[in-house]
C-alpha atoms as a PDB file:
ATOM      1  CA  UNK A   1     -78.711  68.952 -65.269  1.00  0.00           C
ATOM      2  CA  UNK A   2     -79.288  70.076 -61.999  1.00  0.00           C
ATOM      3  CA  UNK A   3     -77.065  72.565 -59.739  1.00  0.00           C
ATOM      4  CA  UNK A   4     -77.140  69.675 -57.083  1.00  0.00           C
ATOM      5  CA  UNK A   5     -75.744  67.209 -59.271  1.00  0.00           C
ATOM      6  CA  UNK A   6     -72.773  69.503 -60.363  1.00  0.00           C
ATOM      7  CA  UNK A   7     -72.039  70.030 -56.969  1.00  0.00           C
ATOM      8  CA  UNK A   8     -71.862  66.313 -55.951  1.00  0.00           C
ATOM      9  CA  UNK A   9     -70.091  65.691 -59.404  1.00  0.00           C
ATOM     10  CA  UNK A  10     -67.360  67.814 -58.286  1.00  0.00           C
ATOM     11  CA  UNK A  11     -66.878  67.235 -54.850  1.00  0.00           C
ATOM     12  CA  UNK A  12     -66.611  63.073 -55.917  1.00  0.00           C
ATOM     13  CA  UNK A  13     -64.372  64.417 -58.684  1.00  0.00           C
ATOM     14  CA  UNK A  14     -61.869  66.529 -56.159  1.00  0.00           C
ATOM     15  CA  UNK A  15     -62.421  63.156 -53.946  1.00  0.00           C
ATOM     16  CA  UNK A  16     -61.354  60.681 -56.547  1.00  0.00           C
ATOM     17  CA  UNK A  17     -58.155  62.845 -57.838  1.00  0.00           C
ATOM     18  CA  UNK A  18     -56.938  62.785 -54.112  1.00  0.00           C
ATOM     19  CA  UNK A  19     -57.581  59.401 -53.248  1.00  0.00           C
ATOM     20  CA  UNK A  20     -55.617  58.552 -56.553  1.00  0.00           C
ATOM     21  CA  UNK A  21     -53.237  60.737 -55.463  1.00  0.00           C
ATOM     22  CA  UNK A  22     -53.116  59.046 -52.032  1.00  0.00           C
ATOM     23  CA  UNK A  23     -52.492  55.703 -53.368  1.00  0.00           C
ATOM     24  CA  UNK A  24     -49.311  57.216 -55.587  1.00  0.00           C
ATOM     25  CA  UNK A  25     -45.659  55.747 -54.330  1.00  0.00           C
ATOM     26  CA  UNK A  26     -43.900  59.421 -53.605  1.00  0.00           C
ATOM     27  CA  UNK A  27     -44.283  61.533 -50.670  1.00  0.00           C
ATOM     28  CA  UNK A  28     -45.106  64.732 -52.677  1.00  0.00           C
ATOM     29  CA  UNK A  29     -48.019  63.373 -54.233  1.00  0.00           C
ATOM     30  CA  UNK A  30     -49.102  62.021 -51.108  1.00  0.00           C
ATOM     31  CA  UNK A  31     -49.083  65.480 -49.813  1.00  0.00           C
ATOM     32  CA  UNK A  32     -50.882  66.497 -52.850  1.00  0.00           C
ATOM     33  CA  UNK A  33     -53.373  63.822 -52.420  1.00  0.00           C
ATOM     34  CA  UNK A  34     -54.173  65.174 -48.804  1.00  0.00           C
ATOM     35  CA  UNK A  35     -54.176  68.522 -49.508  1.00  0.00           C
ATOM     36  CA  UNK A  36     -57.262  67.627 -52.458  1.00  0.00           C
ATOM     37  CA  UNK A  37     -59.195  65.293 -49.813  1.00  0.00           C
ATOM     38  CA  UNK A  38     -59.002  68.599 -47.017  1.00  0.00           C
ATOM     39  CA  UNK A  39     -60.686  70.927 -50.189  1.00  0.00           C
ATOM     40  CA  UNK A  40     -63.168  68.219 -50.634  1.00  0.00           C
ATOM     41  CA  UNK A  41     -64.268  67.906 -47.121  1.00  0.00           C
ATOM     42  CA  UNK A  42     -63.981  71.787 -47.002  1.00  0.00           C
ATOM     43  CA  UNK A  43     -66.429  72.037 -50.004  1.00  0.00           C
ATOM     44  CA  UNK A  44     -69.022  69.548 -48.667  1.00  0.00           C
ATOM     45  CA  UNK A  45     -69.270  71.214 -45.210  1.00  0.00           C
ATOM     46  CA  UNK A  46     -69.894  74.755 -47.158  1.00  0.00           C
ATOM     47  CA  UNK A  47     -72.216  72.625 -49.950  1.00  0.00           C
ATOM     48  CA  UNK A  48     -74.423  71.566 -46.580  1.00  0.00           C
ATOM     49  CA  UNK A  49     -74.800  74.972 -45.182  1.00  0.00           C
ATOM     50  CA  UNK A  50     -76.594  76.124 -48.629  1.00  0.00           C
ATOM     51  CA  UNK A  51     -76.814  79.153 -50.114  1.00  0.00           C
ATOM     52  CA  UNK A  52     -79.796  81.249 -49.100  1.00  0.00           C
ATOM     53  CA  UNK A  53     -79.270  84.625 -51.631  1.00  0.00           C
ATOM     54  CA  UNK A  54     -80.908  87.797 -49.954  1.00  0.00           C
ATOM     55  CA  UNK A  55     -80.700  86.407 -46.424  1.00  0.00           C
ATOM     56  CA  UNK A  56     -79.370  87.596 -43.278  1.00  0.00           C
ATOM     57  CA  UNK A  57     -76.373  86.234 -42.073  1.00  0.00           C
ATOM     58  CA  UNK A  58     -77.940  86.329 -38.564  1.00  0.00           C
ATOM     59  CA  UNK A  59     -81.210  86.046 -37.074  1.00  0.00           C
ATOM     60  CA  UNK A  60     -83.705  88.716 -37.826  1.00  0.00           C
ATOM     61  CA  UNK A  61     -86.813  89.449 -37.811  1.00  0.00           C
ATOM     62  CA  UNK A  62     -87.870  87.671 -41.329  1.00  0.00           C
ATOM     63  CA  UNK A  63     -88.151  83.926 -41.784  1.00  0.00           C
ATOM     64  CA  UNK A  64     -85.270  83.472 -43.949  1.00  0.00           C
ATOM     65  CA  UNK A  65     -81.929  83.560 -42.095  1.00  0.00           C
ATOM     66  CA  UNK A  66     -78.339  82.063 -43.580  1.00  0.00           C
ATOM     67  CA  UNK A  67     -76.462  79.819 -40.955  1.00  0.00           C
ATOM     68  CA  UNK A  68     -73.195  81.014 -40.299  1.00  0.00           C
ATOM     69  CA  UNK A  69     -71.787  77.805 -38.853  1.00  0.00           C
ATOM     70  CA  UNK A  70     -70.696  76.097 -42.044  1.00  0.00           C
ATOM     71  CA  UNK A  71     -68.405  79.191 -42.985  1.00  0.00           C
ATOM     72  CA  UNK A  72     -66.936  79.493 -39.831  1.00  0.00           C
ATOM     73  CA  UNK A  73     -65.917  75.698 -39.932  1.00  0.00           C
ATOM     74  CA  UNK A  74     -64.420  76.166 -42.978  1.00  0.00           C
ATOM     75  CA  UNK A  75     -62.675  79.051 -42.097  1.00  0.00           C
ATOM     76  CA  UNK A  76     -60.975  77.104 -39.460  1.00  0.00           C
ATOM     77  CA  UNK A  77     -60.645  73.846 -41.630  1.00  0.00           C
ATOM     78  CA  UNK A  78     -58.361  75.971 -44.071  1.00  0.00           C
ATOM     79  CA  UNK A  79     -56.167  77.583 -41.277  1.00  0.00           C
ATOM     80  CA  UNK A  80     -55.676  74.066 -39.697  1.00  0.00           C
ATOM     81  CA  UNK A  81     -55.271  72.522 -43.534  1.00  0.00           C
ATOM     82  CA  UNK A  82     -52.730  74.698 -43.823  1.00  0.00           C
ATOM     83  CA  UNK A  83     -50.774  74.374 -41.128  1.00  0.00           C
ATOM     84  CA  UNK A  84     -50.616  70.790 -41.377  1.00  0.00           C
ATOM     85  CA  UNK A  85     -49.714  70.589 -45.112  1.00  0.00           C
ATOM     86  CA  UNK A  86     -46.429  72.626 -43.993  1.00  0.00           C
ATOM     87  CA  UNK A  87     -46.194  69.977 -41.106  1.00  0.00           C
ATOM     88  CA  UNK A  88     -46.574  66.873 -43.222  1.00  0.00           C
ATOM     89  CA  UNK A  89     -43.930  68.469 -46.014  1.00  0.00           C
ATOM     90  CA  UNK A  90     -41.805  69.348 -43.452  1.00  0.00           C
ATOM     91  CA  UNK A  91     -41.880  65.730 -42.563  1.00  0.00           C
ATOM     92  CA  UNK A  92     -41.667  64.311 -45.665  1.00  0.00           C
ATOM     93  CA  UNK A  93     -38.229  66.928 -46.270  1.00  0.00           C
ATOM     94  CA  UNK A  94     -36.693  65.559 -43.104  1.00  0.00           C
ATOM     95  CA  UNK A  95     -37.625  61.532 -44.379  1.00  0.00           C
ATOM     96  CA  UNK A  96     -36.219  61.894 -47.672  1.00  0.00           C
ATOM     97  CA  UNK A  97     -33.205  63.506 -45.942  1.00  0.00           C
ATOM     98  CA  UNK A  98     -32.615  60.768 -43.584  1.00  0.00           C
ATOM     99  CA  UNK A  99     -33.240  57.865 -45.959  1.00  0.00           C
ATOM    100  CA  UNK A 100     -30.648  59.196 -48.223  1.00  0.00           C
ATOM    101  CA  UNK A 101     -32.237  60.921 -51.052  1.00  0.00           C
ATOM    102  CA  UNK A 102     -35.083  58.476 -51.322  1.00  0.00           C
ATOM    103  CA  UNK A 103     -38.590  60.077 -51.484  1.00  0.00           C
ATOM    104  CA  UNK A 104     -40.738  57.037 -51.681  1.00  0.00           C
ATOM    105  CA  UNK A 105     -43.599  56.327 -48.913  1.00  0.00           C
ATOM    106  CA  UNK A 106     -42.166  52.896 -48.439  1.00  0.00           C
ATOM    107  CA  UNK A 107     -38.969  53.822 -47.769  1.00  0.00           C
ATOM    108  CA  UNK A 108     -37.030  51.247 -49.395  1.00  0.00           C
ATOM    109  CA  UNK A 109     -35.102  51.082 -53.053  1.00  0.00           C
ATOM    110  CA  UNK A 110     -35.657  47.830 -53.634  1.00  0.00           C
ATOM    111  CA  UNK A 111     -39.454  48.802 -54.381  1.00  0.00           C
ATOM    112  CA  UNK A 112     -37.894  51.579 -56.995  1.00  0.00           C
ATOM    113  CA  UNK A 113     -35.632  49.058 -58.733  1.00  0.00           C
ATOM    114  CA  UNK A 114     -38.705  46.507 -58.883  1.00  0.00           C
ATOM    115  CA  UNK A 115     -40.917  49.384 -60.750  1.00  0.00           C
ATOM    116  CA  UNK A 116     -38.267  49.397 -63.290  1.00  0.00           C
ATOM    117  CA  UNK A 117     -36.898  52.991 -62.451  1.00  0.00           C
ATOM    118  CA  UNK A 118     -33.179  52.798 -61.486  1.00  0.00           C
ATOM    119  CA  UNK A 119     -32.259  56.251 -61.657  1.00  0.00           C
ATOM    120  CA  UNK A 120     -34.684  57.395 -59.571  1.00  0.00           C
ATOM    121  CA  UNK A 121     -33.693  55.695 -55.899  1.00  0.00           C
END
């Protein structure tokens, strides 16, 4: 098995668990769900910039460099990941405070009472 196919293996595995996630009825796991889907496009744009071992991180006067572009993106893909995980929860505290204790994506009780799950509305 090849190092390539690991790599693709897990970034469609971290893909798969947040879509799933995604698709889910509350708004935590819907946060959850993003959150996976922003470490899977983080991992593929590091995966593309490769891994060059004993290279420079700059140019220099050997043929083999590393680019430093990939890191940097994903450097700033975490800090804005981040801060819009605590915006989205932040949202997601102030919806289930409005709509009265209900945390579902939908909004309504009617779709809790209709999964069969009465105590949780």
């Amino acid at each position: 098995m090849s190092m390539e196919f690991l790599v693709a293996s897990g970034i469609g595995l971290v893909t798969a668990c947040g879509i799933y996630l995604l698709l889910r009825g509350r708004t935590f796991t819907v946060v959850l769900g993003l959150t996976l889907l922003g470490y899977a496009v983080n991992f593929f744009i590091f995966a593309m910039g490769r891994l060059w071992p004993d290279a420079q991180p700059i140019l220099s006067e050997g043929p083999l460099f590393a680019d430093p572009l990939p890191q940097a993106l994903v450097l700033t893909a975490i800090v804005i990941g981040f801060a819009t995980t605590g915006f989205v929860i932040e949202l997601a505290l102030r919806s289930r405070h409005e709509s009265g204790g209900n945390d579902h994506v939908d909004g309504s009780r009617e779709a809790a009472r209709r999964r069969g799950r009465p105590g949780q509305s």
